[in-house]
C-alpha atoms as a PDB file:
ATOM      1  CA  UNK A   1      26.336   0.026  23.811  1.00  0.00           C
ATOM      2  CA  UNK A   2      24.212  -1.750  26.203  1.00  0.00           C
ATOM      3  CA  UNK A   3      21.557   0.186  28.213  1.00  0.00           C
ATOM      4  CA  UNK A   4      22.470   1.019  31.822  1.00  0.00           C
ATOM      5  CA  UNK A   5      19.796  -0.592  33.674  1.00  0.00           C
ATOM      6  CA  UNK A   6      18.131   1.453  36.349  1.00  0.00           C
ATOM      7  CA  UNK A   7      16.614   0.533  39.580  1.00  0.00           C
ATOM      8  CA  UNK A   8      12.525   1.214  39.138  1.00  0.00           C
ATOM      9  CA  UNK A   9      12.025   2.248  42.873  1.00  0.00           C
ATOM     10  CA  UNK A  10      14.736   5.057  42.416  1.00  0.00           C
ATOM     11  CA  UNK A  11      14.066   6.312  39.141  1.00  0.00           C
ATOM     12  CA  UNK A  12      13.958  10.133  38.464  1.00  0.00           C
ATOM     13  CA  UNK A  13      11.494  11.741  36.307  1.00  0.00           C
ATOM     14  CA  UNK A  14      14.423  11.876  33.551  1.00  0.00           C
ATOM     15  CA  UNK A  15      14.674   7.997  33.492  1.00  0.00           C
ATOM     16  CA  UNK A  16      10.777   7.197  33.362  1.00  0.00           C
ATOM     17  CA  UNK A  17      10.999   9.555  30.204  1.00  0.00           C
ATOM     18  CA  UNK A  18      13.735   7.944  28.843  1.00  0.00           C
ATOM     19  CA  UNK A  19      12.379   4.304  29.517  1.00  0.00           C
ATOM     20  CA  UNK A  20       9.625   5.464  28.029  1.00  0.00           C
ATOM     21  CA  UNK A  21      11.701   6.671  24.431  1.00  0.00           C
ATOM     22  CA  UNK A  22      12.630   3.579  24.380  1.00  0.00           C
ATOM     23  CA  UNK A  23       9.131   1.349  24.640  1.00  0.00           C
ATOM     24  CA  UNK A  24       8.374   4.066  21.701  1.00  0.00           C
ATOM     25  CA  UNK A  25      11.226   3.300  19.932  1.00  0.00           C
ATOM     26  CA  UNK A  26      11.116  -0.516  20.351  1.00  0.00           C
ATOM     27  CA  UNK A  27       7.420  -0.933  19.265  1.00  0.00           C
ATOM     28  CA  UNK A  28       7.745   1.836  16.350  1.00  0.00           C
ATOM     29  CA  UNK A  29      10.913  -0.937  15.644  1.00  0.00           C
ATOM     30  CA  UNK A  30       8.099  -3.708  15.863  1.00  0.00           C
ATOM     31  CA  UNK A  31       5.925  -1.758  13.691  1.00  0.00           C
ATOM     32  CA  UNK A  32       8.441  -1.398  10.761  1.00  0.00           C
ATOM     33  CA  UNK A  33       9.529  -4.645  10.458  1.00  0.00           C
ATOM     34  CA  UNK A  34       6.111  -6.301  10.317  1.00  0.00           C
ATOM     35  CA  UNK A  35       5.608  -3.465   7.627  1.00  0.00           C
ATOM     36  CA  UNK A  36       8.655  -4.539   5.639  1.00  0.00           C
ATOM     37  CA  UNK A  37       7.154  -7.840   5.485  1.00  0.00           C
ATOM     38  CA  UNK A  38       4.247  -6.347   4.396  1.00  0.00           C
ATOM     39  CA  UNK A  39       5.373  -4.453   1.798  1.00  0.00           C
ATOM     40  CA  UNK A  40       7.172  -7.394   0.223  1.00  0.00           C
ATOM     41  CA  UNK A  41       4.124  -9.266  -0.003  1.00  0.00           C
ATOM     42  CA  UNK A  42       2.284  -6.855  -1.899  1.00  0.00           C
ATOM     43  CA  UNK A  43       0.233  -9.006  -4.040  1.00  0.00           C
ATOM     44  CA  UNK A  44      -1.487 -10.670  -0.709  1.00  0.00           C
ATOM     45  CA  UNK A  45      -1.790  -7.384   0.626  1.00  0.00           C
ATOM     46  CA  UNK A  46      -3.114  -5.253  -1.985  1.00  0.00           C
ATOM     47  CA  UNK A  47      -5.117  -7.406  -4.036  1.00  0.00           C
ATOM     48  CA  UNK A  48      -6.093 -10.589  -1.853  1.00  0.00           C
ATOM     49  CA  UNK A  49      -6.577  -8.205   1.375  1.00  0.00           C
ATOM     50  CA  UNK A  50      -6.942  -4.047   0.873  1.00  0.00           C
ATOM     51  CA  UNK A  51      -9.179  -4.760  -2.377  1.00  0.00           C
ATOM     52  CA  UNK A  52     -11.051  -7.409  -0.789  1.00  0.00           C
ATOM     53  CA  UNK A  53     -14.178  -5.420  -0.551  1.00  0.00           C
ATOM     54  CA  UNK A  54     -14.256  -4.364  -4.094  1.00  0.00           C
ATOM     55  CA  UNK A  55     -14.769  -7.663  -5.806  1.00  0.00           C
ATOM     56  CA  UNK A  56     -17.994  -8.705  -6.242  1.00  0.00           C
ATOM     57  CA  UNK A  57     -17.026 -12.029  -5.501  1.00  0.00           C
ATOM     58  CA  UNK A  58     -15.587 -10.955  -1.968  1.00  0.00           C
ATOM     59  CA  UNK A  59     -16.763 -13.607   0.574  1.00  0.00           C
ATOM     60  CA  UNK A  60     -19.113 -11.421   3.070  1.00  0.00           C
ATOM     61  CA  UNK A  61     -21.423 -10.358   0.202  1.00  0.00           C
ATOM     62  CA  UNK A  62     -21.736 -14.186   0.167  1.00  0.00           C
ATOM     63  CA  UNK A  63     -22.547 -14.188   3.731  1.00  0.00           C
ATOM     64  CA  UNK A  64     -24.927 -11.201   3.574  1.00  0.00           C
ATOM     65  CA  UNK A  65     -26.976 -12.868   0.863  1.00  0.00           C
ATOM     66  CA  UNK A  66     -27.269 -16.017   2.564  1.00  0.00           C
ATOM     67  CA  UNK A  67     -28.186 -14.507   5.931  1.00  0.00           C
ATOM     68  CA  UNK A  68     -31.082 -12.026   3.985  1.00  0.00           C
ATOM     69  CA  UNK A  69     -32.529 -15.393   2.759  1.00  0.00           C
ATOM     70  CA  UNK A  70     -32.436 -17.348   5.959  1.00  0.00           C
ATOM     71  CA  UNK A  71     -34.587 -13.940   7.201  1.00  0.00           C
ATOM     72  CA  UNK A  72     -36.483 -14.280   4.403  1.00  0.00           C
ATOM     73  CA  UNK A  73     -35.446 -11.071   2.430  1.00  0.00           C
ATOM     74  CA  UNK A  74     -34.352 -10.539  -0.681  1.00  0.00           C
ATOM     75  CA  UNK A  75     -31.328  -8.587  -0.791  1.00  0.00           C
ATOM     76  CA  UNK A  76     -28.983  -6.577  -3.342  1.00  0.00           C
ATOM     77  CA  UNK A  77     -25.585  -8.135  -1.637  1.00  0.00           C
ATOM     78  CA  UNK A  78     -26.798 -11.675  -4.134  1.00  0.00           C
ATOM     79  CA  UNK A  79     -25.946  -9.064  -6.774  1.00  0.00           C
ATOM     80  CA  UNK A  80     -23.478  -6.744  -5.897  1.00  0.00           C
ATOM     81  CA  UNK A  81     -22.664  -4.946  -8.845  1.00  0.00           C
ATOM     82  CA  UNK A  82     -19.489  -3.224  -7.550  1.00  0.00           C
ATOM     83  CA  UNK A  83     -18.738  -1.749 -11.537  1.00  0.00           C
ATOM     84  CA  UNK A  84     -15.930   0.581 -10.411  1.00  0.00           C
ATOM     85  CA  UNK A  85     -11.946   0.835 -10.281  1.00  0.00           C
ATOM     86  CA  UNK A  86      -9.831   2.744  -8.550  1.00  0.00           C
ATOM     87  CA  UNK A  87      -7.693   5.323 -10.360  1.00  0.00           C
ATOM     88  CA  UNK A  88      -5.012   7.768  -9.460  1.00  0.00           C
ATOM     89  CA  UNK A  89      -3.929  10.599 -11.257  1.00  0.00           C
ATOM     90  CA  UNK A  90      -0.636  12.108  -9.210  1.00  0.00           C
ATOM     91  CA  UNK A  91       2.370  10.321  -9.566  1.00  0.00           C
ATOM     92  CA  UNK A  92       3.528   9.363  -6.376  1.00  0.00           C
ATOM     93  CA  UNK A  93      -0.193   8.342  -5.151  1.00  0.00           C
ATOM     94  CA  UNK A  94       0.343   4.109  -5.853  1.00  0.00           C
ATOM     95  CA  UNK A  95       4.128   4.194  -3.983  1.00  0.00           C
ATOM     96  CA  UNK A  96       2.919   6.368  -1.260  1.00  0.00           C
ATOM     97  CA  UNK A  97      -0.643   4.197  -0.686  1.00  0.00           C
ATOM     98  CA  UNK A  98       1.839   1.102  -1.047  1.00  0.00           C
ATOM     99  CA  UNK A  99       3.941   2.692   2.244  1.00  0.00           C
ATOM    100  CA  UNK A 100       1.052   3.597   4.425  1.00  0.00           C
ATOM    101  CA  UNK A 101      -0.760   0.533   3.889  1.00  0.00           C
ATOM    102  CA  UNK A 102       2.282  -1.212   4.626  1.00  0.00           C
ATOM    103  CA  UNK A 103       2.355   0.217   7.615  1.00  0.00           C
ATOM    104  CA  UNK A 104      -0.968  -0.188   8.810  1.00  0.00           C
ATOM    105  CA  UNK A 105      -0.526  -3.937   8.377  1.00  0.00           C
ATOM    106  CA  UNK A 106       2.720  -3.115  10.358  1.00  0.00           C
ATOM    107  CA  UNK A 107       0.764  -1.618  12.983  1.00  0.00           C
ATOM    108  CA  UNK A 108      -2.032  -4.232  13.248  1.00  0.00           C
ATOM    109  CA  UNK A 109      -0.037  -7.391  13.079  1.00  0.00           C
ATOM    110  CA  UNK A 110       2.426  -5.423  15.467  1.00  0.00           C
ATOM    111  CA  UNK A 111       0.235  -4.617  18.123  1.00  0.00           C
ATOM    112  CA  UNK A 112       0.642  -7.091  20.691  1.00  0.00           C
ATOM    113  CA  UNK A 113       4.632  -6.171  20.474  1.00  0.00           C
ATOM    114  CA  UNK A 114       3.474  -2.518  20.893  1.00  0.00           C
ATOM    115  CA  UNK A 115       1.103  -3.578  23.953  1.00  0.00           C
ATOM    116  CA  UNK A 116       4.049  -5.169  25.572  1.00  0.00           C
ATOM    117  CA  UNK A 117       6.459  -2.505  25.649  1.00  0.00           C
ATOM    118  CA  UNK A 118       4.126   0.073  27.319  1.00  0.00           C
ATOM    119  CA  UNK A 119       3.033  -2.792  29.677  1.00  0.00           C
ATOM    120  CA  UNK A 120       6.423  -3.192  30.691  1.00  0.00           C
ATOM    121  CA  UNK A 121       6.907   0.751  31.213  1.00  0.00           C
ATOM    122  CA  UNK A 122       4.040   0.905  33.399  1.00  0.00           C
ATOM    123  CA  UNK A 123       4.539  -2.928  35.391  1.00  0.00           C
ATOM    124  CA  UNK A 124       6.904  -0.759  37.815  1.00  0.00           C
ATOM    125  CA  UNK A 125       4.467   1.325  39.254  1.00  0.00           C
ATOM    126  CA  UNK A 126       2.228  -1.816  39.894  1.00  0.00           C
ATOM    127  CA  UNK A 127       1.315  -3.817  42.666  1.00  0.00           C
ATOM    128  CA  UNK A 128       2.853  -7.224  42.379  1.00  0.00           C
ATOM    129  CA  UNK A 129      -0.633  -9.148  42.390  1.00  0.00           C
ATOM    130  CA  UNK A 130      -1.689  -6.868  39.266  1.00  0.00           C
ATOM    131  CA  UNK A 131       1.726  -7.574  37.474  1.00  0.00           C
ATOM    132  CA  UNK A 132       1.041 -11.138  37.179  1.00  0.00           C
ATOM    133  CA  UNK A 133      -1.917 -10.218  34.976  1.00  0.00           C
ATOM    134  CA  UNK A 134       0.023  -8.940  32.529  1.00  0.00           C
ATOM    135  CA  UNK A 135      -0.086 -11.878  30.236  1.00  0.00           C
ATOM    136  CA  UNK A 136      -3.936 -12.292  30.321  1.00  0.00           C
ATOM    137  CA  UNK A 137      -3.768  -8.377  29.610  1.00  0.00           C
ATOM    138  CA  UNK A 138      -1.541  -8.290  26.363  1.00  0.00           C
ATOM    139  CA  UNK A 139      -3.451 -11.603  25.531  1.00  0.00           C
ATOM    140  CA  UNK A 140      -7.274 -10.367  26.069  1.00  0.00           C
ATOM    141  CA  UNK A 141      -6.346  -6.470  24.624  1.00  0.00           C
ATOM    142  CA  UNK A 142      -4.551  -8.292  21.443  1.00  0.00           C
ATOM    143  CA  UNK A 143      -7.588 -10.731  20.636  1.00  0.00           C
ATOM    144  CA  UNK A 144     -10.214  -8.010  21.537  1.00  0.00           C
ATOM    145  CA  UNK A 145      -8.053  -5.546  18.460  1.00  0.00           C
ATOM    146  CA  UNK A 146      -8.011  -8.441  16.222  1.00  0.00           C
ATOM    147  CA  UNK A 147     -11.583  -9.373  16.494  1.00  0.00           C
ATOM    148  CA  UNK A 148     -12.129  -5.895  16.433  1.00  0.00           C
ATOM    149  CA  UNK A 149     -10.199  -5.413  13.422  1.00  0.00           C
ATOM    150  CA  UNK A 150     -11.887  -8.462  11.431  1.00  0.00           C
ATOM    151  CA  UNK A 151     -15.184  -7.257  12.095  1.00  0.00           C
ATOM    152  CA  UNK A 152     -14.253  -3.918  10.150  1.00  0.00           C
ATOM    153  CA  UNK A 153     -12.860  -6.025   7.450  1.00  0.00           C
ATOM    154  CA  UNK A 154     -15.222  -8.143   6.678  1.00  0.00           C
ATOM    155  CA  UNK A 155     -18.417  -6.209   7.965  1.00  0.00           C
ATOM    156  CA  UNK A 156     -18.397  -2.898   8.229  1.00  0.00           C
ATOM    157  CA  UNK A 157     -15.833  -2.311   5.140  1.00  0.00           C
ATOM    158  CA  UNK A 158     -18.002  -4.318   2.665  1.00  0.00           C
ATOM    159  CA  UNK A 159     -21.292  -2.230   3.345  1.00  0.00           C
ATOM    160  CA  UNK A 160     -19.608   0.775   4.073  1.00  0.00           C
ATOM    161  CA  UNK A 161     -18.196  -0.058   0.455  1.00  0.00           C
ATOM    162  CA  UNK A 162     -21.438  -1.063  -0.950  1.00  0.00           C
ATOM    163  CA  UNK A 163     -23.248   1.308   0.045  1.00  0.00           C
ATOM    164  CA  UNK A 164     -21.010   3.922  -1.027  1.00  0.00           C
ATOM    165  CA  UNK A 165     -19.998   2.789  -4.617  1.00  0.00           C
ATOM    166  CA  UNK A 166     -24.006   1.744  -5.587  1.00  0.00           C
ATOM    167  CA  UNK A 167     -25.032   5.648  -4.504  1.00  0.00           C
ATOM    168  CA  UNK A 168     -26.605   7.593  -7.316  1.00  0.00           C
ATOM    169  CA  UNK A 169     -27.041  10.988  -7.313  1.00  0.00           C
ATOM    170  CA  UNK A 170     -27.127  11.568 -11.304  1.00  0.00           C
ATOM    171  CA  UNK A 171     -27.182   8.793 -14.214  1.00  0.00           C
ATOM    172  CA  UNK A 172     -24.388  11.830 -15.654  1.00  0.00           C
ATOM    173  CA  UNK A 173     -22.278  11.121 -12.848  1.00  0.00           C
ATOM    174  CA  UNK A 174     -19.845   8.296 -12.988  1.00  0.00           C
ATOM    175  CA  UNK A 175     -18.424   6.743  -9.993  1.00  0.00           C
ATOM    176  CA  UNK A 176     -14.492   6.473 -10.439  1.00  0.00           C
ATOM    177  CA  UNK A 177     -13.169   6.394  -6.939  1.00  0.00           C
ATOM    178  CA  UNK A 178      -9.798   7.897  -5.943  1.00  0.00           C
ATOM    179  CA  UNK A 179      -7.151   4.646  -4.686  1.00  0.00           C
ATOM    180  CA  UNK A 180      -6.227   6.965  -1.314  1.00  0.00           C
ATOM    181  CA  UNK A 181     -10.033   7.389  -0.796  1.00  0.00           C
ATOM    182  CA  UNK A 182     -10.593   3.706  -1.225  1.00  0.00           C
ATOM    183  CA  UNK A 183      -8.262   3.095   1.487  1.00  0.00           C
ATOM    184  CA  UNK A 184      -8.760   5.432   3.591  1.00  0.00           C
ATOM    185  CA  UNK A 185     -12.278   3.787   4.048  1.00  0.00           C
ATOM    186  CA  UNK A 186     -11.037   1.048   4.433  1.00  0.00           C
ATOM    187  CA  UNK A 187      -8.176   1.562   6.737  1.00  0.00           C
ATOM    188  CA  UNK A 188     -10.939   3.426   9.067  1.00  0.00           C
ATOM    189  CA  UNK A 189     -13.092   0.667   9.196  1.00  0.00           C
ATOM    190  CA  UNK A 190     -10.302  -1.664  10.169  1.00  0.00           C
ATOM    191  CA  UNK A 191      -8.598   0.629  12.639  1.00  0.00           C
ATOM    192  CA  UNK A 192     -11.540   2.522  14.332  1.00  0.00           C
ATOM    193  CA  UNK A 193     -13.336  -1.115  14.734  1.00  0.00           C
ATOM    194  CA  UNK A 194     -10.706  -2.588  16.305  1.00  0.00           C
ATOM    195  CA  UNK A 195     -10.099   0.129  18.917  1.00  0.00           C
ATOM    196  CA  UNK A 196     -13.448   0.074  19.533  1.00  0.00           C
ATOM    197  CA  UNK A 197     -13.782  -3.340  20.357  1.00  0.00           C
ATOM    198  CA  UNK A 198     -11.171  -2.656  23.561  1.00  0.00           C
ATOM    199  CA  UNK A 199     -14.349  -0.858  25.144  1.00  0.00           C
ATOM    200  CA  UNK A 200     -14.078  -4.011  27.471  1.00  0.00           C
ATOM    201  CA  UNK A 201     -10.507  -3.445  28.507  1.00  0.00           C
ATOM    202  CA  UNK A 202     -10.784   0.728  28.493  1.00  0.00           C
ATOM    203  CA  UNK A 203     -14.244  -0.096  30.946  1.00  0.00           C
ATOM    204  CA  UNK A 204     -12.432  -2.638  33.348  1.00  0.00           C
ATOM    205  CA  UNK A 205      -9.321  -0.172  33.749  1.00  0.00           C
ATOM    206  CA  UNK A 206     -12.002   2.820  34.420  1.00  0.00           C
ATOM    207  CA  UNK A 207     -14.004   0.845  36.826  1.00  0.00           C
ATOM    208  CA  UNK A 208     -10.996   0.297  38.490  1.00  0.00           C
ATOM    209  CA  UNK A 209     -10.161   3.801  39.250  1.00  0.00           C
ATOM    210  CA  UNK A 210     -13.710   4.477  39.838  1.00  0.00           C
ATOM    211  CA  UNK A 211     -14.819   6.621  36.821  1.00  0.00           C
ATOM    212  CA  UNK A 212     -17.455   3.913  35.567  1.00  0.00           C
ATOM    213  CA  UNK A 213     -19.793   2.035  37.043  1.00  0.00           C
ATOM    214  CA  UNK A 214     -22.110  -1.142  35.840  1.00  0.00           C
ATOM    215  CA  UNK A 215     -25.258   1.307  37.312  1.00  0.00           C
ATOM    216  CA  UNK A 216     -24.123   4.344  35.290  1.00  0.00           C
ATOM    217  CA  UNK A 217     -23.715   1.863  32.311  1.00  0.00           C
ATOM    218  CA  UNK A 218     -27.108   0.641  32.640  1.00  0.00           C
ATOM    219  CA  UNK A 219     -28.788   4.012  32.990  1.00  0.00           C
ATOM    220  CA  UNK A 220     -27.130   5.161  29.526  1.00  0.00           C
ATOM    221  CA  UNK A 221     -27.866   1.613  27.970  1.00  0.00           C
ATOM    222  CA  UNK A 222     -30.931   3.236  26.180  1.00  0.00           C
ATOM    223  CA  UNK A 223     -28.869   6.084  24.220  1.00  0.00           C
ATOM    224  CA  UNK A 224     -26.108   3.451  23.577  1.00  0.00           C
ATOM    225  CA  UNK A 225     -28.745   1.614  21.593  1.00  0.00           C
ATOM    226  CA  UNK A 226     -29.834   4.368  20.057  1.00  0.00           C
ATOM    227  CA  UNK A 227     -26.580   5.302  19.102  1.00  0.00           C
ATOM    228  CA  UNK A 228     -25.656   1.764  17.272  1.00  0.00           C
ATOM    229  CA  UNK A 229     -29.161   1.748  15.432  1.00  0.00           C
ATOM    230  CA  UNK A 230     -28.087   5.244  14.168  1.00  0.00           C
ATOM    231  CA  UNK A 231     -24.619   4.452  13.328  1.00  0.00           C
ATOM    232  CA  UNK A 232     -25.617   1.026  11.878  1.00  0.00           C
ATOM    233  CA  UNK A 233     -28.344   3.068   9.777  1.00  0.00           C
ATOM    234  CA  UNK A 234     -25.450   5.465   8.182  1.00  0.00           C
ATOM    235  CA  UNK A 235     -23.031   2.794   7.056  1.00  0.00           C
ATOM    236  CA  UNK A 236     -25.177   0.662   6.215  1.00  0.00           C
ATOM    237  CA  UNK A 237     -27.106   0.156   3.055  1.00  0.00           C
ATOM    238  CA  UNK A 238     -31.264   0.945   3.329  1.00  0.00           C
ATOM    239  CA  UNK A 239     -32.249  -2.454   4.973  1.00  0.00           C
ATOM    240  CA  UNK A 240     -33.178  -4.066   8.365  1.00  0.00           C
ATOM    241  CA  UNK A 241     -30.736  -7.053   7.990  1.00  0.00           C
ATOM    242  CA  UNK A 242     -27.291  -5.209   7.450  1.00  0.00           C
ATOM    243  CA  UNK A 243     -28.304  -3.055  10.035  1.00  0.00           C
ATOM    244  CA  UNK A 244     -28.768  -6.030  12.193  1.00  0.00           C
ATOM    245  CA  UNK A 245     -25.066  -7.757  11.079  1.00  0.00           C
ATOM    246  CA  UNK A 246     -23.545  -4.750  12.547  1.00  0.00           C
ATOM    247  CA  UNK A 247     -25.558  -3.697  15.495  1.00  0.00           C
ATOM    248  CA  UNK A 248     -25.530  -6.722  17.557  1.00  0.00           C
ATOM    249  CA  UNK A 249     -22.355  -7.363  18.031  1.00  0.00           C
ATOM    250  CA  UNK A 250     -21.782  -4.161  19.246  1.00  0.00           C
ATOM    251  CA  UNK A 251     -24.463  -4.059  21.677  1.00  0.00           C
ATOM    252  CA  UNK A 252     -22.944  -7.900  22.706  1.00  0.00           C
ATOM    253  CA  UNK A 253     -19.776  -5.828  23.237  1.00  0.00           C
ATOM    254  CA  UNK A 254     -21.478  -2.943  25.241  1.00  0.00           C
ATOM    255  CA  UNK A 255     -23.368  -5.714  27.758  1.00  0.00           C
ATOM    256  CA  UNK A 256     -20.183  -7.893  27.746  1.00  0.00           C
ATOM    257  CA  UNK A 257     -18.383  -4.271  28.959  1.00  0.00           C
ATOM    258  CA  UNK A 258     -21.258  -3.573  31.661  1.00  0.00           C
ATOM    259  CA  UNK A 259     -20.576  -7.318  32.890  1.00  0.00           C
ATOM    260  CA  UNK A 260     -16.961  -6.750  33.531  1.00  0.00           C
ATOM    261  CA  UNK A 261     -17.626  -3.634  35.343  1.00  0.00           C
ATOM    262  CA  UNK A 262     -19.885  -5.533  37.565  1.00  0.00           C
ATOM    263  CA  UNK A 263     -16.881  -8.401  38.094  1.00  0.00           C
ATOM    264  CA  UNK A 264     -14.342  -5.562  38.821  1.00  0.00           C
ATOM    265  CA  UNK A 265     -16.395  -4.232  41.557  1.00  0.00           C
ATOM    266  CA  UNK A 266     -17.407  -7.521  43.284  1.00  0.00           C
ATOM    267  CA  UNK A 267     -13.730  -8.336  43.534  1.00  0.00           C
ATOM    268  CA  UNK A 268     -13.359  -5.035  45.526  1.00  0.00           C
ATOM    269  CA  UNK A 269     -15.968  -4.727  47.833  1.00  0.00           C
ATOM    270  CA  UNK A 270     -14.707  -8.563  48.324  1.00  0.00           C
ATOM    271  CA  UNK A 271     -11.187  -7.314  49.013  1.00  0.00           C
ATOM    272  CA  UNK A 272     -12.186  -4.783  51.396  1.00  0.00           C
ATOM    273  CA  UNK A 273     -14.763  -7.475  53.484  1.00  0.00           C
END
């Protein structure tokens, strides 16, 4: 049965909660058929994609050698020596990490569908000059995750990987990593990356309602750098250059965020002149 459709201007507070069940349900919908897809193509996913980082052959330890030459550094990424598998030992551990990887994908490649549907439950409440922004939104917010979401991939999972599987702490202890725990790192990496990387759209929307300002975001430039030097120092392996891969584009990011909030309030002190 089709949906009775409701006018938006006399809505009660019954319909925006059911209009909003249903951008959930359509975009958790999205999510499960890019997921399906996903998990039919296992071998791409699993072993050209999730285990990626793993190989010692993977192409951004390729990258990171060349770059560490070009500085003039010699660098362990010309030699990985990633000597470990993954194991599991419970029996439901490779169908279950096949589902919620599956699903990540689902998520990922689904994301513009999901932006969509809660654009289109908000686009009532808007003013009709801000709704025809809408594609440049889902467009802008989709790229920004997917860059986002490469730049975990194939930075921050590969020396967070690295780093983590060439660790010793005893020549008795032998590195055997657990499949979920494998994936979990790199699933964070992807995910937290490419949420991260919306800082530009999260800082325009803010500035907009007048919680952020380009000033405040220059006064706290300082601990922002301090805070990617630090972060870039902790997942990365004990060396200026992959600390450099990773901290400038996220200080790009930060200054690229400070010069929209600048744009956003030129156009209204414009507006109101």
């Amino acid at each position: 049965m089709a949906r009775k459709k409701v006018d938006p201007n006399n809505m009660s507070f019954l319909d925006h909660v059911e209009e909003l069940r249903w951008a959930i349900i359509r975009s958790i919908g999205g999510v499960l058929l890019m997921a399906i897809v996903a998990f039919i193509f296992k071998d791409v996913v699993i072993d050209g994609v999730l285990l990626g980082p793993s190989k010692n052959d993977f192409i951004s330890y390729q990258k990171f050698c060349e770059f560490a030459k070009w500085l003039g550094f010699e660098s362990e990424f010309c030699d990985p020596n990633l000597n470990f598998a993954t194991q599991t030992r419970k029996m439901p551990d490779l169908f279950s990490a096949h589902i919620w990887t599956s699903i990540t994908v689902g998520f990922i490649t689904a994301f513009p569908w999901i932006l969509w549907q809660f654009w289109n439950f908000i686009s009532p409440g808007l003013k009709p000059n801000e709704r025809k922004y809408s594609k440049g939104f889902i467009i802008a917010s989709s790229l920004l995750f997917f860059t986002g979401a490469l730049f975990g991939y194939y930075l921050i999972a590969p020396l967070s990987v690295h780093f983590l599987a060439t660790y010793e702490l005893s020549e008795l202890i032998k590195f055997e990593p657990d499949l979920n725990s494998y994936i979990g790192l790199v699933r964070a990496c992807v995910l937290s990356c490419g949420i991260m990387f919306e800082l530009p759209i999260i800082v325009y929307f803010l500035t907009k309602v007048g919680l952020c300002t380009p000033q405040a975001m220059r006064k706290y430039r300082k601990f922002a750098l301090v805070i990617v030097l630090i972060v870039a120092a902790v997942i990365t392996p004990p060396d200026i250059q992959s600390q450099i891969i990773v901290a400038i584009p996220v200080l790009i990011l930060y200054e690229l965020s400070v010069f929209i909030s600048m744009f956003v309030l030129y156009r209204q002190r414009k507006k109101v002149a």
